[in-house]
C-alpha atoms as a PDB file:
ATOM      1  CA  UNK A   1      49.785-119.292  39.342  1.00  0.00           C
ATOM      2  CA  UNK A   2      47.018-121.716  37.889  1.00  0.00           C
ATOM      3  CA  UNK A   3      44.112-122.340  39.890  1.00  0.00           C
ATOM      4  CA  UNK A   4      40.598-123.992  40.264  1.00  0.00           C
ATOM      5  CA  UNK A   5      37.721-122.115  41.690  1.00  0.00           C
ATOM      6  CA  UNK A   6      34.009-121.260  41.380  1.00  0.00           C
ATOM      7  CA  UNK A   7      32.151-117.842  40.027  1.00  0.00           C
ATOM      8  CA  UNK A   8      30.437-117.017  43.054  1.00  0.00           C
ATOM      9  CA  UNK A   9      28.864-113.319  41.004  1.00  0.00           C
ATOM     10  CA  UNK A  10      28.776-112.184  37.782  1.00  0.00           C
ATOM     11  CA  UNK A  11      27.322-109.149  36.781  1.00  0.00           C
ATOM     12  CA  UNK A  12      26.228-109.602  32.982  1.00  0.00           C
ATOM     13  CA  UNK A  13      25.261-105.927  32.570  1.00  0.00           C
ATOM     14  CA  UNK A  14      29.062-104.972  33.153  1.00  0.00           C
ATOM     15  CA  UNK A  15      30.929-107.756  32.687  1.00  0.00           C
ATOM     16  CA  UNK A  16      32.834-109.034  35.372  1.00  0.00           C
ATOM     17  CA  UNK A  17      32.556-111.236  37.987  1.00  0.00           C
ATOM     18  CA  UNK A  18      34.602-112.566  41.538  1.00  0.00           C
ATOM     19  CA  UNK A  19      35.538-116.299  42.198  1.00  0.00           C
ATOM     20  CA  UNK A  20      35.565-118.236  45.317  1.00  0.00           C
ATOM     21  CA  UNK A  21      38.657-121.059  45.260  1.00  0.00           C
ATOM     22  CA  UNK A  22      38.685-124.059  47.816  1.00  0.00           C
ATOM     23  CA  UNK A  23      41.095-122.637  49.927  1.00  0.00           C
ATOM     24  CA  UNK A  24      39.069-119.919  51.278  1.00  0.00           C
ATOM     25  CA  UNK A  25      40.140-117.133  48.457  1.00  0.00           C
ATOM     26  CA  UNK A  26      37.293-114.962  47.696  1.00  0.00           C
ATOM     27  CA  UNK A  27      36.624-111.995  45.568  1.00  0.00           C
ATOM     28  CA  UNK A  28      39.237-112.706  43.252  1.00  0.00           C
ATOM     29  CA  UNK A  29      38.313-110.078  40.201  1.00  0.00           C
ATOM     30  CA  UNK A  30      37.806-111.671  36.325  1.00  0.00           C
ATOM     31  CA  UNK A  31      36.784-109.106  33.483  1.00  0.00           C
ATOM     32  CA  UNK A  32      34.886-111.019  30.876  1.00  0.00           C
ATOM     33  CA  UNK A  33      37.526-110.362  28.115  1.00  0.00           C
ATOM     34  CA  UNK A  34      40.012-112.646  30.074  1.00  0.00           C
ATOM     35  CA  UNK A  35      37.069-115.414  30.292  1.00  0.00           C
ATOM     36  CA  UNK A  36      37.378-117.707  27.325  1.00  0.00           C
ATOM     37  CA  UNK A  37      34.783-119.863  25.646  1.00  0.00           C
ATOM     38  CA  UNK A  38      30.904-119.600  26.276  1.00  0.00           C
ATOM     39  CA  UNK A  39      28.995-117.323  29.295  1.00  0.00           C
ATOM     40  CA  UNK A  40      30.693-116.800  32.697  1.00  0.00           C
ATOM     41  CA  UNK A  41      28.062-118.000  35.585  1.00  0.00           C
ATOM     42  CA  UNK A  42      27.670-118.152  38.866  1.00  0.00           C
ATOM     43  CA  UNK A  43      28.345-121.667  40.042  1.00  0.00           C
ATOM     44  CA  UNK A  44      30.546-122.210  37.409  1.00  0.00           C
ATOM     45  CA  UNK A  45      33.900-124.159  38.088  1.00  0.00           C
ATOM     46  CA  UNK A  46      36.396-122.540  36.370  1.00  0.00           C
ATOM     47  CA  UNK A  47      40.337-122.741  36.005  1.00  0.00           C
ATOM     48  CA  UNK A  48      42.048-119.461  35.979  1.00  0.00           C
ATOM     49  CA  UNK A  49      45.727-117.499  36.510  1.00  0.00           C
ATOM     50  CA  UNK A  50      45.991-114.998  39.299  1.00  0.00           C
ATOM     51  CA  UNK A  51      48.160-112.143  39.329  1.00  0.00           C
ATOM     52  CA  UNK A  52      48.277-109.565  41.949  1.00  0.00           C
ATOM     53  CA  UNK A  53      47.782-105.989  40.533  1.00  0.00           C
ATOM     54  CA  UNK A  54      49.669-103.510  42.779  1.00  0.00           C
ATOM     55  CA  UNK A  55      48.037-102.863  45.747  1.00  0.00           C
ATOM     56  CA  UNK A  56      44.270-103.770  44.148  1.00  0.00           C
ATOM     57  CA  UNK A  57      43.943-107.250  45.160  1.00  0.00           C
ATOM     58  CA  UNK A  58      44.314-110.528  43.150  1.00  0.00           C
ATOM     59  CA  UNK A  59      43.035-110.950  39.337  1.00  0.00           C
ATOM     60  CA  UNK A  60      41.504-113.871  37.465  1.00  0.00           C
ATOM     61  CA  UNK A  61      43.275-114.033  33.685  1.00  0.00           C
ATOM     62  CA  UNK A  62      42.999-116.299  31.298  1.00  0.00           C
ATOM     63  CA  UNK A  63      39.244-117.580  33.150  1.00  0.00           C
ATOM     64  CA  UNK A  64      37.944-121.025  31.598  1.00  0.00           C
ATOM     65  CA  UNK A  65      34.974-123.297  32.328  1.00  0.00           C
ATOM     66  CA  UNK A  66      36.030-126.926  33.643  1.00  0.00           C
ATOM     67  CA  UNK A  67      34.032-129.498  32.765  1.00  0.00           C
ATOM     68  CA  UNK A  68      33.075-131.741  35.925  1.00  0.00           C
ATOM     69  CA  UNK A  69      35.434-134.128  35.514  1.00  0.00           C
ATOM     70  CA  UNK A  70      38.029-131.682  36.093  1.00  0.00           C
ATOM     71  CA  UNK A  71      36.951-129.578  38.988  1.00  0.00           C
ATOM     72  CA  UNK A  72      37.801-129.984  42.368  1.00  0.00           C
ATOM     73  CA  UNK A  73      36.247-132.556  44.328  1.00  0.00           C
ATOM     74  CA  UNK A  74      33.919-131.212  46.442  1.00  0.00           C
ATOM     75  CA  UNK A  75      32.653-133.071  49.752  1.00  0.00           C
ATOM     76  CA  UNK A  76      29.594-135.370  49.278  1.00  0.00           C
ATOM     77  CA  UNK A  77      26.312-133.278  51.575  1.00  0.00           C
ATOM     78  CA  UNK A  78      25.736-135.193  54.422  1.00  0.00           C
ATOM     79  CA  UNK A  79      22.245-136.903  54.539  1.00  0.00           C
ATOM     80  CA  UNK A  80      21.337-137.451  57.568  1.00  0.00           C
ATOM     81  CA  UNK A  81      18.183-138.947  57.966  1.00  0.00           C
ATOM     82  CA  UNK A  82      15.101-136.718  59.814  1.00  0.00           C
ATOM     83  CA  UNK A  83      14.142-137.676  63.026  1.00  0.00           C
ATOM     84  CA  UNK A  84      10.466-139.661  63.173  1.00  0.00           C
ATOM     85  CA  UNK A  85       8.112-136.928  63.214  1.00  0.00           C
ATOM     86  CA  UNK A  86      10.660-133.958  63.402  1.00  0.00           C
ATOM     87  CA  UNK A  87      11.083-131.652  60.233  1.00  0.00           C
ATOM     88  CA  UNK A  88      14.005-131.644  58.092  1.00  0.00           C
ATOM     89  CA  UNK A  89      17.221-129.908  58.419  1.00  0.00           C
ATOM     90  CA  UNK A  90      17.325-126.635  56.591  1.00  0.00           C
ATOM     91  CA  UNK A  91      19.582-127.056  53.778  1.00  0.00           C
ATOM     92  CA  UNK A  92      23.799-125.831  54.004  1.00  0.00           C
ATOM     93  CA  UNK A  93      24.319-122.954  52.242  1.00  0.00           C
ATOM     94  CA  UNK A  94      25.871-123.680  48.725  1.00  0.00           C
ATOM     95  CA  UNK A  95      29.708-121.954  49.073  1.00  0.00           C
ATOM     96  CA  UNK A  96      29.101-119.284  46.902  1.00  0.00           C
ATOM     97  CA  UNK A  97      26.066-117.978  48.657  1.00  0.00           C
ATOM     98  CA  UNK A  98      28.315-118.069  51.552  1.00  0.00           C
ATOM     99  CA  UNK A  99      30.938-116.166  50.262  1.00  0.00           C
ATOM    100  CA  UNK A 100      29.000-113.456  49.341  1.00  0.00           C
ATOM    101  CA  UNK A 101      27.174-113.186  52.470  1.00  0.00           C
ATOM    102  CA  UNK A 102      30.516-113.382  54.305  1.00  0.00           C
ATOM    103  CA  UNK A 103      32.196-110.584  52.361  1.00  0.00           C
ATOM    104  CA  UNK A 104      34.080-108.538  55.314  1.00  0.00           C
ATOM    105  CA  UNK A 105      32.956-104.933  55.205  1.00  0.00           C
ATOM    106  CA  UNK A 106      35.543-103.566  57.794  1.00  0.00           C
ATOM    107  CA  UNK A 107      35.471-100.235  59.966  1.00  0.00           C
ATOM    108  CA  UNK A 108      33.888 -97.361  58.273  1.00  0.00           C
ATOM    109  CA  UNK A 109      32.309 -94.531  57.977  1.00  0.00           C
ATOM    110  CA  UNK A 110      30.145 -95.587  54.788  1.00  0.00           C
ATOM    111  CA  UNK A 111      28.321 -98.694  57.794  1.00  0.00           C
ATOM    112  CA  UNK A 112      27.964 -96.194  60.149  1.00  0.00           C
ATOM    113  CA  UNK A 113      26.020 -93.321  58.359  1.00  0.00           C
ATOM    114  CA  UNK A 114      25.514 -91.880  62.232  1.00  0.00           C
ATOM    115  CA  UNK A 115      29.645 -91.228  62.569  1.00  0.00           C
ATOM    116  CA  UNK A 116      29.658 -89.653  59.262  1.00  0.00           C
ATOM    117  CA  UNK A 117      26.983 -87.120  59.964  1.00  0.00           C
ATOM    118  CA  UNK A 118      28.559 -86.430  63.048  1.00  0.00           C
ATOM    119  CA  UNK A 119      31.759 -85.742  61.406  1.00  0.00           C
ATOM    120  CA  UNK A 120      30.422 -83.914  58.585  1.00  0.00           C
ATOM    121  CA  UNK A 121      28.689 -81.470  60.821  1.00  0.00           C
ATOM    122  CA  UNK A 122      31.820 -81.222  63.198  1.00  0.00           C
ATOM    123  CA  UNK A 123      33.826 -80.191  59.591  1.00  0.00           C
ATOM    124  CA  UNK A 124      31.054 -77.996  58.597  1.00  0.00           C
ATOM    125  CA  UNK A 125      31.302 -76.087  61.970  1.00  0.00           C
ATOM    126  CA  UNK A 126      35.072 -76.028  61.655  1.00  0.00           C
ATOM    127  CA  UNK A 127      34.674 -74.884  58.529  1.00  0.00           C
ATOM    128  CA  UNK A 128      31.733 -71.785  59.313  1.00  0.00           C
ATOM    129  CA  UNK A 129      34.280 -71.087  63.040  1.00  0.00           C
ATOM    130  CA  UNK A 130      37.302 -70.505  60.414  1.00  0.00           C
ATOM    131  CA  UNK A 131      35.792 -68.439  58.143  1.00  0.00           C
ATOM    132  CA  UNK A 132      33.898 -66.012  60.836  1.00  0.00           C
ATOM    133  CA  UNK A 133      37.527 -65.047  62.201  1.00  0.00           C
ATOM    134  CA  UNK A 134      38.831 -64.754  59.165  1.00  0.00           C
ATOM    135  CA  UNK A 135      41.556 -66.902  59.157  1.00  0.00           C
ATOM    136  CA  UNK A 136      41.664 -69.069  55.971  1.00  0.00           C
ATOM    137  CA  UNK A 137      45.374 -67.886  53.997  1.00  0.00           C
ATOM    138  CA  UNK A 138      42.920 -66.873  50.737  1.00  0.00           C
ATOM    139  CA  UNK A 139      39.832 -65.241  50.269  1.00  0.00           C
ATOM    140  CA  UNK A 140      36.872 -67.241  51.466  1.00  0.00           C
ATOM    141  CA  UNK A 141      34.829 -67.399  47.849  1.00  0.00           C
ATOM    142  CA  UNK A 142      38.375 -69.076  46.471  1.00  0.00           C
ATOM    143  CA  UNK A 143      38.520 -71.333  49.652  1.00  0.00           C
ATOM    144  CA  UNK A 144      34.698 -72.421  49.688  1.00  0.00           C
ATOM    145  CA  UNK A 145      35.085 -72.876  45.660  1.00  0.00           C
ATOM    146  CA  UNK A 146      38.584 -74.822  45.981  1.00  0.00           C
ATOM    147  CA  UNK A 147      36.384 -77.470  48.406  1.00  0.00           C
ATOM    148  CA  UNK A 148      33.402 -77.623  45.676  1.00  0.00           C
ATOM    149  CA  UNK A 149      36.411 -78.514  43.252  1.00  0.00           C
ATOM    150  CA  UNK A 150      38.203 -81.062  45.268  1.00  0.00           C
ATOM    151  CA  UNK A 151      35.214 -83.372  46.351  1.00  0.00           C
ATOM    152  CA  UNK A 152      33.610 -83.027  42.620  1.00  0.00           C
ATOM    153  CA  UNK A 153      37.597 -84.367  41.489  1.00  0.00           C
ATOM    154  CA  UNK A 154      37.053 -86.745  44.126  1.00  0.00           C
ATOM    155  CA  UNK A 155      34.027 -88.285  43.495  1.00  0.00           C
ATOM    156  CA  UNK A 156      35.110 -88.453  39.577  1.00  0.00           C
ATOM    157  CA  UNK A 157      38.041 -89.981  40.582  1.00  0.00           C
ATOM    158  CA  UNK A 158      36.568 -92.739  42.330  1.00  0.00           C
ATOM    159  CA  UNK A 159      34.159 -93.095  39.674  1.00  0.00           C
ATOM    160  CA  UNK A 160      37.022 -93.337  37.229  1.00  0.00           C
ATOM    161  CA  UNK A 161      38.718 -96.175  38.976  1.00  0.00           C
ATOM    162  CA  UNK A 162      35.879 -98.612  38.909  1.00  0.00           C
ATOM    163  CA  UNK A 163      35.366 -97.887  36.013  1.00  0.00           C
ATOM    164  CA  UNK A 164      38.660 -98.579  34.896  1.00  0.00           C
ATOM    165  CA  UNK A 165      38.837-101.817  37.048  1.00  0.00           C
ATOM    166  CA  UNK A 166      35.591-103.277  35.354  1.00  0.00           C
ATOM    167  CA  UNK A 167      37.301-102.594  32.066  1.00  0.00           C
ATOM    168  CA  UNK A 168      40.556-104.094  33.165  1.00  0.00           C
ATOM    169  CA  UNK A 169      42.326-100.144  32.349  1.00  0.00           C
ATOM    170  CA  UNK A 170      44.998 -98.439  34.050  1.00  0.00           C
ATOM    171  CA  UNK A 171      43.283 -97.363  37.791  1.00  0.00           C
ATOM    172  CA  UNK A 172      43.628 -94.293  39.972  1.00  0.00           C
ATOM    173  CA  UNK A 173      46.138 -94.880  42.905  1.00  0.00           C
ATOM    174  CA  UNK A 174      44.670 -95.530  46.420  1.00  0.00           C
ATOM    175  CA  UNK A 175      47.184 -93.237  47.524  1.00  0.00           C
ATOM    176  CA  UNK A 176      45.413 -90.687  45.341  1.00  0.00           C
ATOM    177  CA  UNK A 177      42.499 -91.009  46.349  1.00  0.00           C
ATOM    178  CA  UNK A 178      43.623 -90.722  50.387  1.00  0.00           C
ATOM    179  CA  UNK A 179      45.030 -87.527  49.306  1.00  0.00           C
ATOM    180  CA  UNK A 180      41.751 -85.976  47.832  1.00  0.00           C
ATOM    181  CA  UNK A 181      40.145 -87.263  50.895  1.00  0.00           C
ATOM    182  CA  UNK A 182      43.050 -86.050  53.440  1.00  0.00           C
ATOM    183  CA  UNK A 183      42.855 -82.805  51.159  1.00  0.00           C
ATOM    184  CA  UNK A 184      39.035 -82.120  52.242  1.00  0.00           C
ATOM    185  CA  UNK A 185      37.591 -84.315  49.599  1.00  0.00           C
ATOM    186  CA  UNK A 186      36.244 -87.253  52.094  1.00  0.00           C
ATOM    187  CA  UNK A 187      32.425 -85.982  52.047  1.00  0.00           C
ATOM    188  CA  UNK A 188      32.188 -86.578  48.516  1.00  0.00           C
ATOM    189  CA  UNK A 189      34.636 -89.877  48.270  1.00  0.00           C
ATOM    190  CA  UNK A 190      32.081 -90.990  51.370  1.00  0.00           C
ATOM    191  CA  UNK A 191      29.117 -90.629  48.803  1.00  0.00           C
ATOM    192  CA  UNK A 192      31.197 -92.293  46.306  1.00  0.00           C
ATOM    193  CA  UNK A 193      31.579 -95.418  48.261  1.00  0.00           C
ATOM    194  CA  UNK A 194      27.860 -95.469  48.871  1.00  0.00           C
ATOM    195  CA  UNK A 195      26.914 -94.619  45.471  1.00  0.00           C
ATOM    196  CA  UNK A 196      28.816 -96.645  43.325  1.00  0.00           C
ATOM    197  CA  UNK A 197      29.411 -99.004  45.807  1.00  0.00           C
ATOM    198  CA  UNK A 198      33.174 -98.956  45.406  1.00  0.00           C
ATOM    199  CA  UNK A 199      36.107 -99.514  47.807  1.00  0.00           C
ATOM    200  CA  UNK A 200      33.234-100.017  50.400  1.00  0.00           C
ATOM    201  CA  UNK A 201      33.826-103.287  51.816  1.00  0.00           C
ATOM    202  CA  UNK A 202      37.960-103.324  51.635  1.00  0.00           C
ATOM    203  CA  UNK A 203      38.599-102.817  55.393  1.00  0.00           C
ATOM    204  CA  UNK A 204      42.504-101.442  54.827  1.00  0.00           C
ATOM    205  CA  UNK A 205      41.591 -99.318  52.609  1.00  0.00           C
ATOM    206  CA  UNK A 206      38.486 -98.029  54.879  1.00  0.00           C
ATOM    207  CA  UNK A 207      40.931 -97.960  58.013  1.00  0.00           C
ATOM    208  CA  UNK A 208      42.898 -95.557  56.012  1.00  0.00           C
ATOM    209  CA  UNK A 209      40.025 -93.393  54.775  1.00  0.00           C
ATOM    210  CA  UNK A 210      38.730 -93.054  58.352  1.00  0.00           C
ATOM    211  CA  UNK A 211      42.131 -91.783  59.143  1.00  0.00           C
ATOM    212  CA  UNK A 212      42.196 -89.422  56.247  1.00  0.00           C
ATOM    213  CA  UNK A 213      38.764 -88.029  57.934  1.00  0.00           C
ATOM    214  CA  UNK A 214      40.545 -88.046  61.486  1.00  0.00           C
ATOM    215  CA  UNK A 215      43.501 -85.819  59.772  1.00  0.00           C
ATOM    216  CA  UNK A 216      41.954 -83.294  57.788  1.00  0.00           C
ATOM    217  CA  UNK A 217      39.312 -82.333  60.976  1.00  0.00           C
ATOM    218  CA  UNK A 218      42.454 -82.354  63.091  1.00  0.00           C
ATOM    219  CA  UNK A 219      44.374 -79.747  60.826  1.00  0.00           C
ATOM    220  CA  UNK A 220      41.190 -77.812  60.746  1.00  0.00           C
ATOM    221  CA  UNK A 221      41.017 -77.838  64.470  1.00  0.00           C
ATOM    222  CA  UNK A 222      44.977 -76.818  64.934  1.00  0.00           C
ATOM    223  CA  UNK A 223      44.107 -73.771  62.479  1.00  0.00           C
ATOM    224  CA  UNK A 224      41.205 -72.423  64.618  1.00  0.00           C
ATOM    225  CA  UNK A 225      42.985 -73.174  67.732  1.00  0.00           C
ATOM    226  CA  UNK A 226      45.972 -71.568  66.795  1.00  0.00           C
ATOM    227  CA  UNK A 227      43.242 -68.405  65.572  1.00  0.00           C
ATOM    228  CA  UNK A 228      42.052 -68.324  68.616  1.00  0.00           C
END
């Protein structure tokens, strides 16, 4: 589907970028290999197709620059004239820096670092309870090593996946990365969010996470309980 919209970021260093369109999109993803003829910018009205890539949102291909003629037509600002003696109106905020500022970041853990240390210590005791009576199915040294494994394959997962989606590559499954996190690997796919700021401000996918957290304490809980 063809349509108009503005670059509202671009990251040079890495080469991609999210447009705005007039209809309220936002965040629609461009690489700058699918961006054709001179530098991408922000501000710039551009013409585009967007696809939908499984489950990751929309995507910008085949990104050009319109010339002003061509773009949208974009209301007149109103200029309303001061008051006598009264100071100006602060300017409207341009759309893009709207946009950005509007972004939704969604429920959480990664913007509420106070819920995540309290669920990280709650694991942590889980964790210690379990292992004092003794009732993990494997040796504790395999257990405690199988976690270090799973959160360092979760964080490089995540890592992998925006990495991937900045080079317009193949991505890791978010139903992968639940899994890791559901698994035991949340701590580290938590610091992975925050880190590489990735996945941190799509709210289903943080509703889900939250409930990956929710599960894997829960099973830990039923283990001890059922210890006890």
């Amino acid at each position: 589907m063809t349509r108009q919209g503005q670059i509202v970021r671009w990251d040079a260093a890495r080469g991609f970028g999210f447009i705005a369109t007039p209809e309220g999109a936002r965040n629609i993803f461009f690489h700058v290999r699918d961006f054709r003829g001179g530098e991408p910018a922000e501000g710039m009205s551009v013409r585009f197709e967007q696809i939908e890539v499984g489950g990751k949102g929309p995507r910008a291909m085949a990104v050009q620059a319109l010339s002003r003629a061509d773009a949208a037509p974009t209301p007149p600002p109103s200029r309303t004239s001061p008051a006598r003696g009264g100071a100006r109106r602060a300017p409207t905020p341009r759309p893009s820096e709207r946009a950005v500022r509007e972004a939704p970041r969604g429920l959480s853990l990664d913007g509420q670092p106070a819920l995540f240390s309290i669920a990280l210590l709650v694991w942590l005791g889980l964790l210690l309870a379990i292992s004092l009576r003794r009732l993990w199915p494997l040796d504790l040294p395999v257990v405690a090593g199988g976690l270090l494994l799973l959160n360092i394959a979760t964080f490089f997962s995540y890592a992998f996946d925006k990495s991937a989606a900045e080079q317009g590559r193949w991505r890791t499954s978010e139903k992968t990365l639940h899994a890791l996190a559901a698994a035991g690997g949340w701590p580290a796919a938590w610091l992975a969010q925050r880190a590489l700021r990735h996945k941190s401000r799509k709210q289903p996918f943080l509703t889900i996470y939250v409930l990956t957290v929710l599960l894997n304490l829960g099973a830990l809980g039923l283990l001890l309980w059922r210890g006890l």
